[in-house]
Protein backbone atom coordinates (compact mmCIF):
# COMPACT_ATOMS: atom_id res chain seq x y z
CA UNK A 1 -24.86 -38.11 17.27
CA UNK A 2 -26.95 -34.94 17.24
CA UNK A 3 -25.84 -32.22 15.20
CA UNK A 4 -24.80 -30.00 18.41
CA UNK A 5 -22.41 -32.77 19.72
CA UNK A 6 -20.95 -32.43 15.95
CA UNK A 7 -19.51 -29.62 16.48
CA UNK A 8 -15.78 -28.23 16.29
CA UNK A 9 -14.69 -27.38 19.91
CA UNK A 10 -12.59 -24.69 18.52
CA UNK A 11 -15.67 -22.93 16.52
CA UNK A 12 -16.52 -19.55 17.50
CA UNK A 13 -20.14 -19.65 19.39
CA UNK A 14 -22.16 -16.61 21.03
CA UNK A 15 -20.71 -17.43 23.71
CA UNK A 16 -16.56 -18.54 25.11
CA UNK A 17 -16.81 -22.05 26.72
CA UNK A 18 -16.32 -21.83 30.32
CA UNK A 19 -15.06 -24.44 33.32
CA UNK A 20 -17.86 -26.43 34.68
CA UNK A 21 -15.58 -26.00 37.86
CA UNK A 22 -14.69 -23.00 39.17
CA UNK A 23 -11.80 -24.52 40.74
CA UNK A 24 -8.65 -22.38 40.17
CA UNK A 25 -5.05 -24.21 39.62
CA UNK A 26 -2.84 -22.10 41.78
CA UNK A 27 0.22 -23.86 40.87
CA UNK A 28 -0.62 -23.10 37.18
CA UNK A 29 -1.72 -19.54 38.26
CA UNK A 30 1.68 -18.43 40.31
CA UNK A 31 3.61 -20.14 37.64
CA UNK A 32 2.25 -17.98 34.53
CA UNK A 33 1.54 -14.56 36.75
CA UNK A 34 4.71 -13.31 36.74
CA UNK A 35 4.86 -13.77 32.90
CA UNK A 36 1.66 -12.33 32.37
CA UNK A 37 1.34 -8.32 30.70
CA UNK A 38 1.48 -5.72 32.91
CA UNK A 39 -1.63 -3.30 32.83
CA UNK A 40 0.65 -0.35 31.06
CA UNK A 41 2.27 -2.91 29.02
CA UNK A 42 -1.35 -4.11 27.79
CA UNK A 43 -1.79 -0.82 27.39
CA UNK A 44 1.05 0.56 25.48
CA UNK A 45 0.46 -3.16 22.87
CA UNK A 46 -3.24 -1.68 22.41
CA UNK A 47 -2.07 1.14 21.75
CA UNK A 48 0.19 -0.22 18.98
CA UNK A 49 -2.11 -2.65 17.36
CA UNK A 50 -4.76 0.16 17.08
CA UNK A 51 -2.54 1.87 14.98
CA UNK A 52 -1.93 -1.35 12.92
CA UNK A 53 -5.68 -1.84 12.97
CA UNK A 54 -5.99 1.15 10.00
CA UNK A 55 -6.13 -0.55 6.25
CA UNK A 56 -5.04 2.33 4.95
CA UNK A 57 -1.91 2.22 7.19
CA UNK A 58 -1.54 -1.73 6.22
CA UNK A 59 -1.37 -0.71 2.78
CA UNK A 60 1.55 1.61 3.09
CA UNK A 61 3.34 -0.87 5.31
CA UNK A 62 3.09 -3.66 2.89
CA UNK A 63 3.99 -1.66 0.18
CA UNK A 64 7.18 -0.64 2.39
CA UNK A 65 7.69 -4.00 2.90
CA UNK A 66 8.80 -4.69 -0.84
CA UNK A 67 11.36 -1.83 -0.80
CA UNK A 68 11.46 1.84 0.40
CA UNK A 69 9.36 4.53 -1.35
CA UNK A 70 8.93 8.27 -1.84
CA UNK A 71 5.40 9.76 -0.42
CA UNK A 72 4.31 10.80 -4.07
CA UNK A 73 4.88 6.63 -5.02
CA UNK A 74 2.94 5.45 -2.07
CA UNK A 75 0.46 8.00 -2.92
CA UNK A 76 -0.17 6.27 -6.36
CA UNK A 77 0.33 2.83 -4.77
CA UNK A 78 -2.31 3.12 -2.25
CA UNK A 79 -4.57 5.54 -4.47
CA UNK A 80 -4.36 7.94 -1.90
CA UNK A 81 -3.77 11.82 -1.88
CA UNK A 82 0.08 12.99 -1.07
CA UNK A 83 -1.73 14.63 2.22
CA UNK A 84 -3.66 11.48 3.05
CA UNK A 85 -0.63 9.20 2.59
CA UNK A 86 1.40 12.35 4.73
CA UNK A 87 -1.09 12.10 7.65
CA UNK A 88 -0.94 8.06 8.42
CA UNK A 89 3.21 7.88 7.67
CA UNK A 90 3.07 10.41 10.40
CA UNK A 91 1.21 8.12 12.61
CA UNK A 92 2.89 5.35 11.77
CA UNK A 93 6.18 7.34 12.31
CA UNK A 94 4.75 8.32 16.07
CA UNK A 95 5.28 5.02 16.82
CA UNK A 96 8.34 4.44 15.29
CA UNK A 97 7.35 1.83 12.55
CA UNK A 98 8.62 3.57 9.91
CA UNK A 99 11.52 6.07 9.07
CA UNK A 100 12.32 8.50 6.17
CA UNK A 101 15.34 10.30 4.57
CA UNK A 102 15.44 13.33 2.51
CA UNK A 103 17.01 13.11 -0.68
CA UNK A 104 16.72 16.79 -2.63
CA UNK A 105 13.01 17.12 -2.86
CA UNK A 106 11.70 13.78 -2.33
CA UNK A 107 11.81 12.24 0.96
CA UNK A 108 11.80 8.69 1.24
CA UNK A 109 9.84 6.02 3.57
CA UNK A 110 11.53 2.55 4.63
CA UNK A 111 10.01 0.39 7.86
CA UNK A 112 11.78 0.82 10.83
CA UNK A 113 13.76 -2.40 11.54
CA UNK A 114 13.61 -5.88 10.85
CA UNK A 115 11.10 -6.36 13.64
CA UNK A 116 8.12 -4.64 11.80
CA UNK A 117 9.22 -6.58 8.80
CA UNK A 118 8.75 -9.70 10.69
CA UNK A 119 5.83 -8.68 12.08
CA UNK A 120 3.82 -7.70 8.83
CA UNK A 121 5.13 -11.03 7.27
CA UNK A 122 4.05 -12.88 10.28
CA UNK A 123 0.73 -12.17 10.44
CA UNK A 124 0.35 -12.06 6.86
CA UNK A 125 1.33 -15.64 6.70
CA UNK A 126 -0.95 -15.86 9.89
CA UNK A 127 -3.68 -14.62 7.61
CA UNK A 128 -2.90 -17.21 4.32
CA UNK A 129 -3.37 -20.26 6.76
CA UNK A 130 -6.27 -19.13 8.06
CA UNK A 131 -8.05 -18.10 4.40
CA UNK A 132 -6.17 -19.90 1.86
């Protein structure tokens, strides 16, 4: 067996592996169409993952992950200035991942629901089969 025909199927290459037949299954087509992401919806996911596509912004979610925090705490957590920290909670809070309450002088940082939770742990244990 050559060393090409060796191969994983599954590997990444240069280039996707295509149909030698560009015969289209319209049963299978009509059946998972409907299903399929809108354009906006694409859109509006993009936009969303982009915003999850910031380490810094990681950081501070998987720090809020363990409990909620006060900006000065995530600041020293993420060894990041208060106004650094400041600018990506308020990104993350445009898109309504996280939340905060004021409490005297301090306001505090918590994720959103259990949904982002889920999310973050989900692709975190995503990430730990994939590079053990």
């Amino acid at each position: 067996m050559s060393p090409s025909s060796e191969r994983d199927p599954n590997a990444a290459s240069a280039e996707a592996p295509t149909c030698d037949s560009p015969l289209v299954d319209l049963n299978g087509v009509r059946q998972v169409q409907p299903e399929t992401l809108s354009a906006q919806r694409a859109q509006q996911m993009a936009e969303f993952f982009r915003v999850l596509a910031d380490p810094s912004r990681l950081r501070l979610l998987s720090a809020l992950a363990q409990r909620e925090l006060c900006v000065c705490d995530l600041a020293a957590i993420a060894k990041m200035s208060e106004s650094a920290v400041s600018h990506q909670l308020r990104t993350l809070r445009a898109m309504r991942l996280v939340n905060y309450r004021r409490q005297g002088r301090n306001v505090y940082y918590h994720l959103a629901d259990a949904h982002v939770i889920e999310l973050y742990r989900t692709v975190d244990e995503h990430l730990d089969e994939l590079c053990p």
